[in-house]
C-alpha atoms as a PDB file:
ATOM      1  CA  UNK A   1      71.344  36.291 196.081  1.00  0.00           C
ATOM      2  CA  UNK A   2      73.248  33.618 193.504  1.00  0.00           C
ATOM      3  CA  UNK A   3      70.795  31.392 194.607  1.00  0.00           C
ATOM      4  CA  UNK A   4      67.724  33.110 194.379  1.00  0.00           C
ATOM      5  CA  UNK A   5      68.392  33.618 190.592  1.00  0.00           C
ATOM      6  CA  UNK A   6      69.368  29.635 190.056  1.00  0.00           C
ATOM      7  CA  UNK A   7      73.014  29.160 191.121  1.00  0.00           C
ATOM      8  CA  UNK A   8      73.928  26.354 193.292  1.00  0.00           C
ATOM      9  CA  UNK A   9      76.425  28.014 195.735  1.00  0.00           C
ATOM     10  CA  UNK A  10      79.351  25.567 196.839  1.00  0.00           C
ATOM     11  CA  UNK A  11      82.537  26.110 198.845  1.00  0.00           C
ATOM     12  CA  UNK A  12      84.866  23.220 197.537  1.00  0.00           C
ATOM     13  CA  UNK A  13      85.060  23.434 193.168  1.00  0.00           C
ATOM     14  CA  UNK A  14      85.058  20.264 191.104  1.00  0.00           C
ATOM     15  CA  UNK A  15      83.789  19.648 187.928  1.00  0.00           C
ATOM     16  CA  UNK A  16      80.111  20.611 188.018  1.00  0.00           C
ATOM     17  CA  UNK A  17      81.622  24.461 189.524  1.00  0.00           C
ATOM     18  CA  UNK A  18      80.546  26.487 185.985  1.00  0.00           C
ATOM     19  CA  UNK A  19      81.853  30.318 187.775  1.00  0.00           C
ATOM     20  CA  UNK A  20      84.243  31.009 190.582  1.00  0.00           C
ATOM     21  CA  UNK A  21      83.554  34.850 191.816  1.00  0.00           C
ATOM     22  CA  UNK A  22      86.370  36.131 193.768  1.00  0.00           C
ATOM     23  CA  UNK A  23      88.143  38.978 194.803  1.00  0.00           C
ATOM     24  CA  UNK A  24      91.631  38.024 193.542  1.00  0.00           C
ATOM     25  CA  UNK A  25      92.949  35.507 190.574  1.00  0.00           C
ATOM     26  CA  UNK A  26      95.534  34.639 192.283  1.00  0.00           C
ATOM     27  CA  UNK A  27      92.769  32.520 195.126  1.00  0.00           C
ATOM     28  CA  UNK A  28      93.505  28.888 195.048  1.00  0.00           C
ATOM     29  CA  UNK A  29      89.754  28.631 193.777  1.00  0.00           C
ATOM     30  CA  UNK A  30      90.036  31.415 190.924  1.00  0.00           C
ATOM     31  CA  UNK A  31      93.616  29.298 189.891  1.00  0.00           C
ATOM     32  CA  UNK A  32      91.929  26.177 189.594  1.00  0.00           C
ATOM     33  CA  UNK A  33      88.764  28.035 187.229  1.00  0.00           C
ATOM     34  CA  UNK A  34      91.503  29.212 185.076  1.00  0.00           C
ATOM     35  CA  UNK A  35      93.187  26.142 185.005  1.00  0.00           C
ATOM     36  CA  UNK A  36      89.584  24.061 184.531  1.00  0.00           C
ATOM     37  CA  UNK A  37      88.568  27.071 181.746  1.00  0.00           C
ATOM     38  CA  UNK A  38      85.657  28.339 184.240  1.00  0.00           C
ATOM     39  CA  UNK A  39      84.570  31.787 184.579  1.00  0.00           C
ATOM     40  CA  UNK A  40      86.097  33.652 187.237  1.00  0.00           C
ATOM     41  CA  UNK A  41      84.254  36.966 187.669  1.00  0.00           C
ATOM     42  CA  UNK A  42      83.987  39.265 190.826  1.00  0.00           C
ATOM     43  CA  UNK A  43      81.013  39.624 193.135  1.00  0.00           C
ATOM     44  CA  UNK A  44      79.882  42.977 190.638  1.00  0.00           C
ATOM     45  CA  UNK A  45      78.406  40.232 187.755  1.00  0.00           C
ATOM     46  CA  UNK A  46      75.116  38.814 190.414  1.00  0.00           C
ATOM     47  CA  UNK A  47      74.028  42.400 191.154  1.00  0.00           C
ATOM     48  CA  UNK A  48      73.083  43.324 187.714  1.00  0.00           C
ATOM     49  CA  UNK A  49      71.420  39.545 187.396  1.00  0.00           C
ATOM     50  CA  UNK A  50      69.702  40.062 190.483  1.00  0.00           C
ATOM     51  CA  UNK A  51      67.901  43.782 189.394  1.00  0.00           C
ATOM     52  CA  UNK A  52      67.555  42.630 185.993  1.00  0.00           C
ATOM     53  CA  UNK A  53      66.475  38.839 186.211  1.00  0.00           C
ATOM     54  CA  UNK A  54      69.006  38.523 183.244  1.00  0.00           C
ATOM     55  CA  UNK A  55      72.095  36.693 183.631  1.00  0.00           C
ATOM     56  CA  UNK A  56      75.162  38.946 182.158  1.00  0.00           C
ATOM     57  CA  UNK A  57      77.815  38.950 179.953  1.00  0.00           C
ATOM     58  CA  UNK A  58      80.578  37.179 182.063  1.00  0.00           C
ATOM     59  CA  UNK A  59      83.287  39.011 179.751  1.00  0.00           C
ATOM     60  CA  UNK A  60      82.454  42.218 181.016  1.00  0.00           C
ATOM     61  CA  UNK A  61      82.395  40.956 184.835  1.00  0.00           C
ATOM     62  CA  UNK A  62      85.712  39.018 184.267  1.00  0.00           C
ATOM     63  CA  UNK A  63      87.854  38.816 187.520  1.00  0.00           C
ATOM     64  CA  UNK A  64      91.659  39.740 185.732  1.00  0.00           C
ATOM     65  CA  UNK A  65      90.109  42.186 183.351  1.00  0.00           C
ATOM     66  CA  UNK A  66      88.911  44.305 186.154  1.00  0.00           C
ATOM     67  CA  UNK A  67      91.789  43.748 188.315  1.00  0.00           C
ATOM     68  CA  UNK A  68      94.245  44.951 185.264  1.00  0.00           C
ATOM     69  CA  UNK A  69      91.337  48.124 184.473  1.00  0.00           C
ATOM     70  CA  UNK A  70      92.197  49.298 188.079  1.00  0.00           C
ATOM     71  CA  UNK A  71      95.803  48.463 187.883  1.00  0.00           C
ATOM     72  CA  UNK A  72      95.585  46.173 191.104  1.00  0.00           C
ATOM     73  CA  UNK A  73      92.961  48.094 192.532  1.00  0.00           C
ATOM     74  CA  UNK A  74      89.595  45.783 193.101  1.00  0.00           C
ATOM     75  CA  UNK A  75      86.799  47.171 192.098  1.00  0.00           C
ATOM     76  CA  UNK A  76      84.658  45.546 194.353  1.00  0.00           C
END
């Protein structure tokens, strides 16, 4: 689906990686965004792209804030 709106999908990160979307911060990959000052988001910020053809907000798809929301609890 990341694709079909533009996204170049990778499974190793290095510098031309702009998001990371996991299910935990704590991933190696979702470290290394935080570390790099990426976005790390969950899998919830493509689905709204997708059905609106408008990429969104990454601050309200953000990967800790959701994971602190739901006290631990992912919201995927």
């Amino acid at each position: 689906m990341a694709e079909g709106l533009g996204a170049t999908c990778a499974t190793e990160v290095d510098a031309s990686v702009t998001h990371v979307v996991a299910m935990d911060v704590e991933t190696e990959k979702a470290c290394w965004a935080k570390k790099e000052k990426k976005f790390v988001v969950h899998r919830g910020w493509i689905d709204p792209a997708h059905y609106l053809w408008k990429k969104q907000p990454e601050e309200k798809f953000a990967l800790g804030a959701a994971q602190e929301a739901s006290n631990g609890i992912d919201l995927l």
